[in-house]
Protein backbone atom coordinates (compact mmCIF):
# COMPACT_ATOMS: atom_id res chain seq x y z
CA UNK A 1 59.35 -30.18 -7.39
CA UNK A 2 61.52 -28.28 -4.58
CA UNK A 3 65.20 -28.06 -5.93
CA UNK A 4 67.38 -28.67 -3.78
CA UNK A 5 70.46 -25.91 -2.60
CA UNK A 6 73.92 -26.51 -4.31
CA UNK A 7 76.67 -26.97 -2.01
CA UNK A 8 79.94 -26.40 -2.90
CA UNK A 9 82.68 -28.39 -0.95
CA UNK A 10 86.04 -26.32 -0.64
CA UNK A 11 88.54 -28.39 1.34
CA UNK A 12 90.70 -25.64 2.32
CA UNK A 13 94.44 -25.44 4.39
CA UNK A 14 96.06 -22.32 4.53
CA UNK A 15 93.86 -20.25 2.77
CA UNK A 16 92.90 -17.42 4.17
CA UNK A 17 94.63 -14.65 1.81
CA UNK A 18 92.00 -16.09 -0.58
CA UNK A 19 88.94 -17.63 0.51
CA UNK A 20 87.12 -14.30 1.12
CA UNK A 21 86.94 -13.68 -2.79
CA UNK A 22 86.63 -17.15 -3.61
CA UNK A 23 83.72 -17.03 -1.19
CA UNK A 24 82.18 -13.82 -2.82
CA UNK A 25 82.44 -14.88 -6.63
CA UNK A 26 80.89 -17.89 -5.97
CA UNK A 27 77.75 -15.99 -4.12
CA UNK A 28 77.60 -13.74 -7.49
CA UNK A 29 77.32 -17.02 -9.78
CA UNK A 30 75.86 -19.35 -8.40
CA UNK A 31 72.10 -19.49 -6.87
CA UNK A 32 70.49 -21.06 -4.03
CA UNK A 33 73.98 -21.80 -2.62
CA UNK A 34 75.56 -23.26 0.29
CA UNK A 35 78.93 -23.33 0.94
CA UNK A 36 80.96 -25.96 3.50
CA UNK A 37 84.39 -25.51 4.05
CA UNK A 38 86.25 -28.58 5.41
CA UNK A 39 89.26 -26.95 6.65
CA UNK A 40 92.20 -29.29 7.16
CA UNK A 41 93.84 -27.24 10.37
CA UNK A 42 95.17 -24.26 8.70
CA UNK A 43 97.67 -22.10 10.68
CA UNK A 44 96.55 -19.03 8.82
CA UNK A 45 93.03 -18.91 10.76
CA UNK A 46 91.34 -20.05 7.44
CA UNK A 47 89.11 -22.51 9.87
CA UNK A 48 88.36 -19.54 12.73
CA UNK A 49 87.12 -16.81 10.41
CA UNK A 50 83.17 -16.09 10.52
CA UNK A 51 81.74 -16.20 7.21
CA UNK A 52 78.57 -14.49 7.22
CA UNK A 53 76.01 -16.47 5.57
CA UNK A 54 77.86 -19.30 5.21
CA UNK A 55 78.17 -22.86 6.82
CA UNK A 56 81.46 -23.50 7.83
CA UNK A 57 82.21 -27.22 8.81
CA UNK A 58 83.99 -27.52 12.31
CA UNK A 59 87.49 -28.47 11.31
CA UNK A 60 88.69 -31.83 11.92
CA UNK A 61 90.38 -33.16 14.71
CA UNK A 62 93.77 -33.52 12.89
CA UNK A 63 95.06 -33.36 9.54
CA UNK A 64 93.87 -35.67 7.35
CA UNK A 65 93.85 -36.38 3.21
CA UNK A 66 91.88 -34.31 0.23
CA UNK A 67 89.70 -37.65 -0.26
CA UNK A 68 88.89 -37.77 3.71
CA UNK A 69 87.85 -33.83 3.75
CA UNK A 70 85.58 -34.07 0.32
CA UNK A 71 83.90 -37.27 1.96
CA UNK A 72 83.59 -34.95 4.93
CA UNK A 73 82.24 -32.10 3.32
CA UNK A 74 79.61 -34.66 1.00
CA UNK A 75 78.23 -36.45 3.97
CA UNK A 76 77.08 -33.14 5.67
CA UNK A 77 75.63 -31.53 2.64
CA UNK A 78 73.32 -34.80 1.97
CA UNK A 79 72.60 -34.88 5.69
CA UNK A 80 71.01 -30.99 4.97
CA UNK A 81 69.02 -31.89 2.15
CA UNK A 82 71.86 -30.21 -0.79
CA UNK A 83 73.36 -31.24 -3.93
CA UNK A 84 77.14 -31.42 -3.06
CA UNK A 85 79.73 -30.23 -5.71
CA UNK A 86 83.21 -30.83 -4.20
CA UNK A 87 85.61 -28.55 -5.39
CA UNK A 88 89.66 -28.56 -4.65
């Protein structure tokens, strides 16, 4: 049986002090990992960065709830065959 990747949902606004570390402890725990971040259209340029490695989901159109962006961030890690773990 193939397992399938883990994705881990962060629903991010305004985080781009701290996303880079969150980013990089995650990769050191966790195997066969995918990470989408559903940003919620930071000002900080938390959407804009290039995460190497990771899958960064475009950032929505405008502002919207934590529920909305973890739905979000679910439906396009089932869509690409992962596990989704939302995290806030």
């Amino acid at each position: 049986m193939t397992l399938k990747r883990t994705s881990i949902i962060l629903c991010t606004h305004n985080e781009a002090n701290y996303i880079e570390n969150t980013i990089s402890e995650l990769e050191k725990n966790i195997p066969n990992l995918e990470i989408v971040i559903v940003d919620d259209a930071s000002t900080d340029g938390t959407g804009t960065h290039g995460y190497p490695g990771q899958v960064r989901y475009p950032t929505p159109p405008a502002s919207s709830n934590i529920e909305t962006a973890q739905r979000r961030g679910c439906r396009y890690s089932v869509r690409r065959n992962c596990a989704p773990v939302p995290r806030t």
